[in-house]
C-alpha atoms as a PDB file:
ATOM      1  CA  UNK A   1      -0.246  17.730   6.285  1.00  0.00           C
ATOM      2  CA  UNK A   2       2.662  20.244   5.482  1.00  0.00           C
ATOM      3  CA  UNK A   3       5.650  19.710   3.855  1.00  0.00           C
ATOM      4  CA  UNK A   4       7.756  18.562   6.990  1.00  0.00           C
ATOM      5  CA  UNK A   5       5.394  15.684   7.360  1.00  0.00           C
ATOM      6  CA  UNK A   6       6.524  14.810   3.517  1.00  0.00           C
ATOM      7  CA  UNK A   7      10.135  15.155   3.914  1.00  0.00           C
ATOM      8  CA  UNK A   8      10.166  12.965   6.962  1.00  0.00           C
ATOM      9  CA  UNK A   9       8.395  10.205   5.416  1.00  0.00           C
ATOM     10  CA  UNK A  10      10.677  10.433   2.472  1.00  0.00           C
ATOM     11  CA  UNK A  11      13.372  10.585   4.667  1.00  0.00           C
ATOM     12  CA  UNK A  12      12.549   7.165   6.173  1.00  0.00           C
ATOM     13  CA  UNK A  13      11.941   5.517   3.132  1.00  0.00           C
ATOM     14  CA  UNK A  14      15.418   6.392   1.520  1.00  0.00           C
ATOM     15  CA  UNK A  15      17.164   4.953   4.926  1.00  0.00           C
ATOM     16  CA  UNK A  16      15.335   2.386   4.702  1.00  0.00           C
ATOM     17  CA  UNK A  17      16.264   1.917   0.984  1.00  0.00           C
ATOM     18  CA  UNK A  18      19.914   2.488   1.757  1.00  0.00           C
ATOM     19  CA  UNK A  19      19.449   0.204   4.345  1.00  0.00           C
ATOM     20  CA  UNK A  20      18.198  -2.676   2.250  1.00  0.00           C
ATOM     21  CA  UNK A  21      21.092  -1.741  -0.127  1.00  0.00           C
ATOM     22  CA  UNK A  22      23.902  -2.027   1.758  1.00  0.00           C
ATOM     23  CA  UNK A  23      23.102  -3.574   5.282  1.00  0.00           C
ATOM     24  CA  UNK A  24      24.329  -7.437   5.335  1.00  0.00           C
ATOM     25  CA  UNK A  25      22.127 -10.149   5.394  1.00  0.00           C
ATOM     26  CA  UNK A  26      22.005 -10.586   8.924  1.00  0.00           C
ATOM     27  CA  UNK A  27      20.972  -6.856   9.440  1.00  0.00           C
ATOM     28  CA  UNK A  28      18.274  -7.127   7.222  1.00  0.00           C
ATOM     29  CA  UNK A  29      16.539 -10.534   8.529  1.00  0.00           C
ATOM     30  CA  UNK A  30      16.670  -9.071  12.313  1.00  0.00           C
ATOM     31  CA  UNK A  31      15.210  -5.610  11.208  1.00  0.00           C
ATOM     32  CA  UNK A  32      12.712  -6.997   7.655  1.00  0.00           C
ATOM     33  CA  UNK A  33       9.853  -8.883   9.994  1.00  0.00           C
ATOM     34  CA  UNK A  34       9.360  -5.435  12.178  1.00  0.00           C
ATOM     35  CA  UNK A  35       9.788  -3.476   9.010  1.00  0.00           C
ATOM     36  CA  UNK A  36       7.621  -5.275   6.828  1.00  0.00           C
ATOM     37  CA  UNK A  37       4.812  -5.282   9.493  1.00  0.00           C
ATOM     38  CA  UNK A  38       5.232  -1.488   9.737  1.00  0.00           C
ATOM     39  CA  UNK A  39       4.993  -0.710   6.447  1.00  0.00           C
ATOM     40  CA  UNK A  40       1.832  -3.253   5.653  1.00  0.00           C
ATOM     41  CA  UNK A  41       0.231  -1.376   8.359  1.00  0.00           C
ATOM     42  CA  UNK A  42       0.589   2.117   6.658  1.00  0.00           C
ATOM     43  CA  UNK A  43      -0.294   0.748   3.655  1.00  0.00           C
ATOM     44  CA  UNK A  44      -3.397  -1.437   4.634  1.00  0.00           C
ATOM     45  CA  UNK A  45      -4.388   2.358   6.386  1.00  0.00           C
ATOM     46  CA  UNK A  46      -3.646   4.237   3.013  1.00  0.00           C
ATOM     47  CA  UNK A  47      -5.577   1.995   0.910  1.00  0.00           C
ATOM     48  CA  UNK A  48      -8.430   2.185   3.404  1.00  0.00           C
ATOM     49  CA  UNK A  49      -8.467   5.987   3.584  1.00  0.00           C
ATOM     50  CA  UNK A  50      -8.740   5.947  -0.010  1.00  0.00           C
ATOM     51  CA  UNK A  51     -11.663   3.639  -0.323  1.00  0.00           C
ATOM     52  CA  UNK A  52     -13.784   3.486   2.202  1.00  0.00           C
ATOM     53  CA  UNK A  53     -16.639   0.414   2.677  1.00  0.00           C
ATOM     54  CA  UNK A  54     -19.516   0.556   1.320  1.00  0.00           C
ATOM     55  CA  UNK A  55     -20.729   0.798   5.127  1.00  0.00           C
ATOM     56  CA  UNK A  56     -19.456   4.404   4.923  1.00  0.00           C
ATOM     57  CA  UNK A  57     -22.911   5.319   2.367  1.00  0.00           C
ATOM     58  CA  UNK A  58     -25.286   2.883   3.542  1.00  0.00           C
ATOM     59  CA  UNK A  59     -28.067   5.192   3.736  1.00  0.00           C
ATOM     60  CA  UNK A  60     -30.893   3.908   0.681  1.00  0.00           C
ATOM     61  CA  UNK A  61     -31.015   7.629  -0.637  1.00  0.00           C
ATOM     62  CA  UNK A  62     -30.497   7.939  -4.596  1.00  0.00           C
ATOM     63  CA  UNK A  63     -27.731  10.440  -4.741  1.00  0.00           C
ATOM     64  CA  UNK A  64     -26.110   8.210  -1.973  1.00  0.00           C
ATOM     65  CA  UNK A  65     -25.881   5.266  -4.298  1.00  0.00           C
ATOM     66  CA  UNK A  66     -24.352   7.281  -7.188  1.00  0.00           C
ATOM     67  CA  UNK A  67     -22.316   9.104  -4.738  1.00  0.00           C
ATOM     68  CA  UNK A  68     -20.911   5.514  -3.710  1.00  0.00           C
ATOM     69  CA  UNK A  69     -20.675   4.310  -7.644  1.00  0.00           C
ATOM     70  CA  UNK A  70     -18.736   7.300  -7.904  1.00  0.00           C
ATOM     71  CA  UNK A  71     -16.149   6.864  -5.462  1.00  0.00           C
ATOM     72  CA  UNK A  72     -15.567   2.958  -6.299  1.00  0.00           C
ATOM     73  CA  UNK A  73     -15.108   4.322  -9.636  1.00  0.00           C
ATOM     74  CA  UNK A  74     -11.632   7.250  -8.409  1.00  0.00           C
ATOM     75  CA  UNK A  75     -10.564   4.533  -6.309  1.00  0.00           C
ATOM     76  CA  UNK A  76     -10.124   1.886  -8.780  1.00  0.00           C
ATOM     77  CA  UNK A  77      -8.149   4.444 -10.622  1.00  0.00           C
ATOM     78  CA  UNK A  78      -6.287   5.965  -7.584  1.00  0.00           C
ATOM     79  CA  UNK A  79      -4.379   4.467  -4.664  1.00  0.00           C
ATOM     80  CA  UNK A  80      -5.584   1.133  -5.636  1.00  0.00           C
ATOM     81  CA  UNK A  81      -4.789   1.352  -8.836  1.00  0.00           C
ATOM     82  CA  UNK A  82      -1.052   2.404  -7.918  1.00  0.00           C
ATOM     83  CA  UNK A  83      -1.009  -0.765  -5.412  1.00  0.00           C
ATOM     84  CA  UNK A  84      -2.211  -2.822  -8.237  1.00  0.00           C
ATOM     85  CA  UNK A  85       0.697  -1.705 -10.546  1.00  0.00           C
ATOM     86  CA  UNK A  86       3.351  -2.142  -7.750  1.00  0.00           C
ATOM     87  CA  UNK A  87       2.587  -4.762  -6.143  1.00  0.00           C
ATOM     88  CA  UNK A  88       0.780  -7.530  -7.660  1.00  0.00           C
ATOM     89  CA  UNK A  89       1.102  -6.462 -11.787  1.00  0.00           C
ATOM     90  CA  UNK A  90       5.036  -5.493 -11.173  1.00  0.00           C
ATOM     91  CA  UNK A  91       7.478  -8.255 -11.079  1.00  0.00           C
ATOM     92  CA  UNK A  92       9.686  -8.394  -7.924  1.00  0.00           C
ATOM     93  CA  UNK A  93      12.614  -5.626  -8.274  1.00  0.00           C
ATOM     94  CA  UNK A  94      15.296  -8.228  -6.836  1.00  0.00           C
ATOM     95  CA  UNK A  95      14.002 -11.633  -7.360  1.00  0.00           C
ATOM     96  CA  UNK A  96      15.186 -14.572  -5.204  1.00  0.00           C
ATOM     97  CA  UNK A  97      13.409 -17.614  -6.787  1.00  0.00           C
ATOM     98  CA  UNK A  98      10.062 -18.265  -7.468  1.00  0.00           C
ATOM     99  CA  UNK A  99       7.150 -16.602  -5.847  1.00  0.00           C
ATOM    100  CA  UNK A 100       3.852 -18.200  -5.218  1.00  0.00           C
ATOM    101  CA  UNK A 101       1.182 -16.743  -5.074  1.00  0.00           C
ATOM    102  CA  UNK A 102      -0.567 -15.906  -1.623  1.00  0.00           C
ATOM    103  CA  UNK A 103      -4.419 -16.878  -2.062  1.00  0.00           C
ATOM    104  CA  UNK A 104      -5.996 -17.152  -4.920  1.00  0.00           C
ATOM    105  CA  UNK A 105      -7.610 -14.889  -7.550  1.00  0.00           C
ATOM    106  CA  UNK A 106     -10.127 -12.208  -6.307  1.00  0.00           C
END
């Protein structure tokens, strides 16, 4: 992944920004729903990519097992942890009531 690939993703996510920021209301309803779906899509694949199943090592090897301790271990502290922060630890940037919470605890 070169640098292009970096600046065009950035790219999208300040128009989309600047979009959120000063699009009316009406804008933003007809374009959030395909948004939103976009962007839990990347970020469903990102968080994936960064911590595979445990599927991935299945294999009853030794040095698999710590291999797969290992990994749970940098995710925890990586990607996920950074999802974590932002989206569940974080309150909401521009709150519009109360939000419930989706689920329950994990």
């Amino acid at each position: 992944m070169g640098n292009t690939t970096v600046e065009i993703v950035s790219d999208y996510l300040d128009d989309l920004e600047r979009l959120l920021q000063h699009a009316d209301a009406a804008s933003v309803a007809v374009m959030a729903p395909a948004e939103l779906r976009r962007t839990l899509r990347a970020l469903r694949a990102i968080l994936a990519k960064h911590c595979p199943g445990p599927d991935a090592y299945q294999s009853s090897g030794f040095v698999s097992r710590l291999w797969w301790r290992a990994w749970q271990q940098i995710c925890s502290s990586s990607a996920w942890q950074v999802a974590y922060q932002h989206l569940i630890a974080a309150s909401p940037v521009d709150p519009t009531g109360p939000i419930d919470a989706v689920g329950g605890p994990r």
